[in-house]
C-alpha atoms as a PDB file:
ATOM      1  CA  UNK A   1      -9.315  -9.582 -24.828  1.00  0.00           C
ATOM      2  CA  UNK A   2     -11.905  -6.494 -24.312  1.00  0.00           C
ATOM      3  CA  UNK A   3     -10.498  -3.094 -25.739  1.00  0.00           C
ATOM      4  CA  UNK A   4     -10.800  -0.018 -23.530  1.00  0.00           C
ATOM      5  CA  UNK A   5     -13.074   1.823 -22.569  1.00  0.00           C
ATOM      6  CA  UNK A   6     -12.418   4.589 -24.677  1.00  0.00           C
ATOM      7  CA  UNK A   7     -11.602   3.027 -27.816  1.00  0.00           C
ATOM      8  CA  UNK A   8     -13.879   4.611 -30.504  1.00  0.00           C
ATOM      9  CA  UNK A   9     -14.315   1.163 -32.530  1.00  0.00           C
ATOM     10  CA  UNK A  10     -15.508  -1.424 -29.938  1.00  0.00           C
ATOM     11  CA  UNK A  11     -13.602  -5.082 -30.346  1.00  0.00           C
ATOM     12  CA  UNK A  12     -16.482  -7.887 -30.604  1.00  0.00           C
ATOM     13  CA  UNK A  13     -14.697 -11.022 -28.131  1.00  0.00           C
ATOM     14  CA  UNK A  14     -16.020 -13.862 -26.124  1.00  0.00           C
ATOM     15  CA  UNK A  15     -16.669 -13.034 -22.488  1.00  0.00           C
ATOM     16  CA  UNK A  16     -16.951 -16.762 -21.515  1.00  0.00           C
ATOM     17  CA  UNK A  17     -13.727 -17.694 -23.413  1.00  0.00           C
ATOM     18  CA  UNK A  18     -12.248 -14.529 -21.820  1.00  0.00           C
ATOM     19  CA  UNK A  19     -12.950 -15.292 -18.318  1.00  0.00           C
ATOM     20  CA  UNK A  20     -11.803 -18.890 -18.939  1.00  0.00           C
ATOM     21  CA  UNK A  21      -8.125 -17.667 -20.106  1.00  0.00           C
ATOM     22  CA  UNK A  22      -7.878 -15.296 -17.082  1.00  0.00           C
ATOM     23  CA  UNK A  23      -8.378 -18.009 -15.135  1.00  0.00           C
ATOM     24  CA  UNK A  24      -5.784 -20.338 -16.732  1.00  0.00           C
ATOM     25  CA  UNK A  25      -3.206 -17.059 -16.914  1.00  0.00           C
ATOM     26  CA  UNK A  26      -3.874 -16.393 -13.081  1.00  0.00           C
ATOM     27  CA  UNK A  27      -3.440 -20.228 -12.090  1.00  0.00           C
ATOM     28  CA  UNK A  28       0.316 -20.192 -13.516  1.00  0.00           C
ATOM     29  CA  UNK A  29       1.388 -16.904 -12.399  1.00  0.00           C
ATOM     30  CA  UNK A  30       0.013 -18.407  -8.962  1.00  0.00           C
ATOM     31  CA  UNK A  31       2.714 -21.680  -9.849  1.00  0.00           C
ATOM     32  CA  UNK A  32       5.755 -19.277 -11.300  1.00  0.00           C
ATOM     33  CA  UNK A  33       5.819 -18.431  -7.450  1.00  0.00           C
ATOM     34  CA  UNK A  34       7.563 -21.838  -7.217  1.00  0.00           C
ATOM     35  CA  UNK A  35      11.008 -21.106  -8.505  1.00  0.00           C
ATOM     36  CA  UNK A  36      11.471 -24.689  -9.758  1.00  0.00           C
ATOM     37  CA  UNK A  37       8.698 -24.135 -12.270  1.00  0.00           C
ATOM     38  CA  UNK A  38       9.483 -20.378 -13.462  1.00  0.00           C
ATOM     39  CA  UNK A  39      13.065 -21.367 -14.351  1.00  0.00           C
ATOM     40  CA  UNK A  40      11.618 -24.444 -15.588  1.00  0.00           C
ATOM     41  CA  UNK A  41      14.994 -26.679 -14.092  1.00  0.00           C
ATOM     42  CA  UNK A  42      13.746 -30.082 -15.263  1.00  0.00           C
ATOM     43  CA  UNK A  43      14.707 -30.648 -18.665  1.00  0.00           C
ATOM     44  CA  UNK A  44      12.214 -33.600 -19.096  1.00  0.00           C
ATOM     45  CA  UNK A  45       8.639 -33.150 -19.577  1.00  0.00           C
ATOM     46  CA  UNK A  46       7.707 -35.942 -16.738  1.00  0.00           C
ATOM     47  CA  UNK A  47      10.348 -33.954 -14.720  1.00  0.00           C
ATOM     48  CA  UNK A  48       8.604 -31.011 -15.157  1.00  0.00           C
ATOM     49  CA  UNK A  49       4.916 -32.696 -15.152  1.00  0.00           C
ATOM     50  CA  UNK A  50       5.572 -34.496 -11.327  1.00  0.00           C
ATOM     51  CA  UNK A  51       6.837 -30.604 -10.267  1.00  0.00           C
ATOM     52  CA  UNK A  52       3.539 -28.823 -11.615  1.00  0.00           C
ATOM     53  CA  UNK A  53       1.059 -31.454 -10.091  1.00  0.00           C
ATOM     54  CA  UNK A  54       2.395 -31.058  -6.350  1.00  0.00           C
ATOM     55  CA  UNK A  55       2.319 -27.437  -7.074  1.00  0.00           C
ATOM     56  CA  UNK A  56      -1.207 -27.059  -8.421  1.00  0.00           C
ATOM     57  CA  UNK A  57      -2.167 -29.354  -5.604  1.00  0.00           C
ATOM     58  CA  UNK A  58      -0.820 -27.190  -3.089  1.00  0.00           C
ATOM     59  CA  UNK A  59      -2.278 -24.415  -5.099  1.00  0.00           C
ATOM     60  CA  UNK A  60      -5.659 -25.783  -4.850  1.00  0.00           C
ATOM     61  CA  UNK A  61      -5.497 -26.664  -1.275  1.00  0.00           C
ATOM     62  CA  UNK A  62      -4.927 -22.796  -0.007  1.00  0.00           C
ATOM     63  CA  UNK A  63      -7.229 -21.972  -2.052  1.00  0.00           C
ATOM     64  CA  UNK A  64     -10.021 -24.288  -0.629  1.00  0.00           C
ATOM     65  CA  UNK A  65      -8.951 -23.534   3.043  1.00  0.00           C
ATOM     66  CA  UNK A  66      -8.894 -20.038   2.568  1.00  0.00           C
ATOM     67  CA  UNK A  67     -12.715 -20.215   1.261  1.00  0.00           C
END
């Protein structure tokens, strides 16, 4: 992550790597709005996996009709 603006010694980081994590972070705080997948209710990991798909599919749909 960039340091602020007004740090005094400047923190070298990757602004492609950077940019790639915001997008990751921003895609499951976009999911958590499903309460099934913030609480995380299926114990199971294919429980949990056919939740997240159906979610990021919905996810992805808004976003391409909204464009």
């Amino acid at each position: 992550m960039p340091g602020r603006s007004n740090r005094r010694v400047k923190i070298e980081h990757n602004r492609a790597l950077y940019k790639q994590r915001n997008r990751i972070e921003r895609m499951f705080g976009h999911l958590k709005i499903n309460r099934a997948i913030a609480t995380r209710y299926d114990q199971l990991a294919g429980s949990f996996s056919s939740m997240v798909h159906p979610a990021t599919a919905r996810n992805r749909l808004n976003f391409v009709h909204a464009a």
